[in-house]
Protein backbone atom coordinates (compact mmCIF):
# COMPACT_ATOMS: atom_id res chain seq x y z
CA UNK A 1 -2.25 -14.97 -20.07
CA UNK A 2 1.42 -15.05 -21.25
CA UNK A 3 2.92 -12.44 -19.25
CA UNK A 4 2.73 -15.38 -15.99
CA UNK A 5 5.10 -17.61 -17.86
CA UNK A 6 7.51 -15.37 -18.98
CA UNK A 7 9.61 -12.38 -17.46
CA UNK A 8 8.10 -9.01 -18.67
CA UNK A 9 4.88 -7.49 -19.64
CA UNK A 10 2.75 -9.24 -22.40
CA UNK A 11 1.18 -6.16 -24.28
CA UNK A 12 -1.37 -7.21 -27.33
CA UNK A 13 -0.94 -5.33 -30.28
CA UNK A 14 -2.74 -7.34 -32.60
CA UNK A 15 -5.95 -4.99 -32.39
CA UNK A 16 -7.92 -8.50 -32.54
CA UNK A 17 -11.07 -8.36 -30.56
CA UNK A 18 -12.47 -11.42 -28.55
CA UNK A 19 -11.19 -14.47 -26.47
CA UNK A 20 -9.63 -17.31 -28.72
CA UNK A 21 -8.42 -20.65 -27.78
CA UNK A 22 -5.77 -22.77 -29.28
CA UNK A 23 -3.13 -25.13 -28.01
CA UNK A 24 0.42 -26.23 -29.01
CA UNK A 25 2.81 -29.08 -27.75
CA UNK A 26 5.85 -27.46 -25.22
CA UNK A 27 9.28 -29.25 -25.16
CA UNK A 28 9.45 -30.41 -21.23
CA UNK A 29 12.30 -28.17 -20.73
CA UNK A 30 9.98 -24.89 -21.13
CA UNK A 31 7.15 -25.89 -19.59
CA UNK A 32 9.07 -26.25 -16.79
CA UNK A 33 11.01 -23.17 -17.09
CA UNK A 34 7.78 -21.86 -17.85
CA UNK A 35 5.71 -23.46 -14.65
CA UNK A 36 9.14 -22.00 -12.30
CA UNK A 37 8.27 -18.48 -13.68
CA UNK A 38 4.58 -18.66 -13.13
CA UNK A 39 5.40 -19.41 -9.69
CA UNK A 40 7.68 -16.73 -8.75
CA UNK A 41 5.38 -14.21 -10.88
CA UNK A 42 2.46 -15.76 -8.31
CA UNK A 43 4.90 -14.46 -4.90
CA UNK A 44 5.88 -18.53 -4.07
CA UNK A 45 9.18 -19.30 -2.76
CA UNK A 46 11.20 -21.71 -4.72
CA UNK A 47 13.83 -23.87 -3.75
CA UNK A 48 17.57 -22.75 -4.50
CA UNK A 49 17.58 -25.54 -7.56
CA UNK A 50 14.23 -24.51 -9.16
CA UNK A 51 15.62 -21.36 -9.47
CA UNK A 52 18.61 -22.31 -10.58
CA UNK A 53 16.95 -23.55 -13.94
CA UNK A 54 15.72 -20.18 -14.57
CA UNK A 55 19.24 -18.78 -14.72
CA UNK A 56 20.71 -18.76 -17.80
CA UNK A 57 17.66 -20.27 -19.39
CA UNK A 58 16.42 -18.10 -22.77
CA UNK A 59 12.86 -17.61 -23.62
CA UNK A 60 10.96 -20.96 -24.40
CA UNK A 61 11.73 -21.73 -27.86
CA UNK A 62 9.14 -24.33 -28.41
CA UNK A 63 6.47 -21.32 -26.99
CA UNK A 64 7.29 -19.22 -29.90
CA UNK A 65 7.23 -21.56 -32.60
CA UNK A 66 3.62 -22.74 -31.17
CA UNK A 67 2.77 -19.13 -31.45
CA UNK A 68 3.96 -18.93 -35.07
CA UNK A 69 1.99 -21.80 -35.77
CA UNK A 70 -0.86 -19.57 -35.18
CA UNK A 71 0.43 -16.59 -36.96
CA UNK A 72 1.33 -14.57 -33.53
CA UNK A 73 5.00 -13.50 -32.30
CA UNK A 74 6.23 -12.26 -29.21
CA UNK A 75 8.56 -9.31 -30.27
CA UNK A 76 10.79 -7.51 -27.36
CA UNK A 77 10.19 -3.66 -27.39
CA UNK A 78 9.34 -0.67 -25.35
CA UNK A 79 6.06 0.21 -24.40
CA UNK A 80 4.08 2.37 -22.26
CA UNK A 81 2.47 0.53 -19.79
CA UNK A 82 -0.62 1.83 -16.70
CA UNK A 83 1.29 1.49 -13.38
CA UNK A 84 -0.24 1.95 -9.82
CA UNK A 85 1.52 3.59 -7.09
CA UNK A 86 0.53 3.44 -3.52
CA UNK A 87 2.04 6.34 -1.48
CA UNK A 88 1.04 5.21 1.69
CA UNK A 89 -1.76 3.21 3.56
CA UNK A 90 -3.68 3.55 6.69
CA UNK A 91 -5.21 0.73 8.62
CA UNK A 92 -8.28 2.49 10.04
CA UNK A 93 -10.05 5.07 7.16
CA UNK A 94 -10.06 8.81 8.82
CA UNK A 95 -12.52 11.46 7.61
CA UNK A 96 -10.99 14.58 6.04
């Protein structure tokens, strides 16, 4: 669910099984970087000024330390990831 608010692939390594809930307080600054993000991630257009906060603007700060406050990190790294590539695409199905 992280990878919509931020800029990159999300990629769980923790080997942890299951679906979890938990919550932490953002800083209003992130959450709204973080909102702009989920929108462009979603194909919306934003206005030239919403965008404008996202330059320049680091990862959410107050989204990390509510992660640490539940013993997870978000460490940048390489990874292999499952991509799908469409070569091409026909309208009307033809039989071979």
């Amino acid at each position: 669910m992280l990878e919509r608010f931020l800029d990159r692939p999300v990629v769980d390594s923790t080997g942890v099984k299951g679906s979890y809930d938990f919550s932490f307080d953002l800083n209003p600054e992130d959450y709204r970087v973080m909102l702009i993000r989920a929108a462009v991630a979603a194909g919306l257009v934003m206005s030239p000024d919403a965008l404008r906060v996202l330059d320049g603007s680091p990862f959410p700060t107050s989204l990390f330390d509510g992660l640490a406050k539940v013993g997870l990190k978000l460490e940048s790294q390489r990874s292999p990831l499952d991509v799908l590539v469409v070569d091409s695409l026909r309208k009307t199905p033809t039989e071979n």
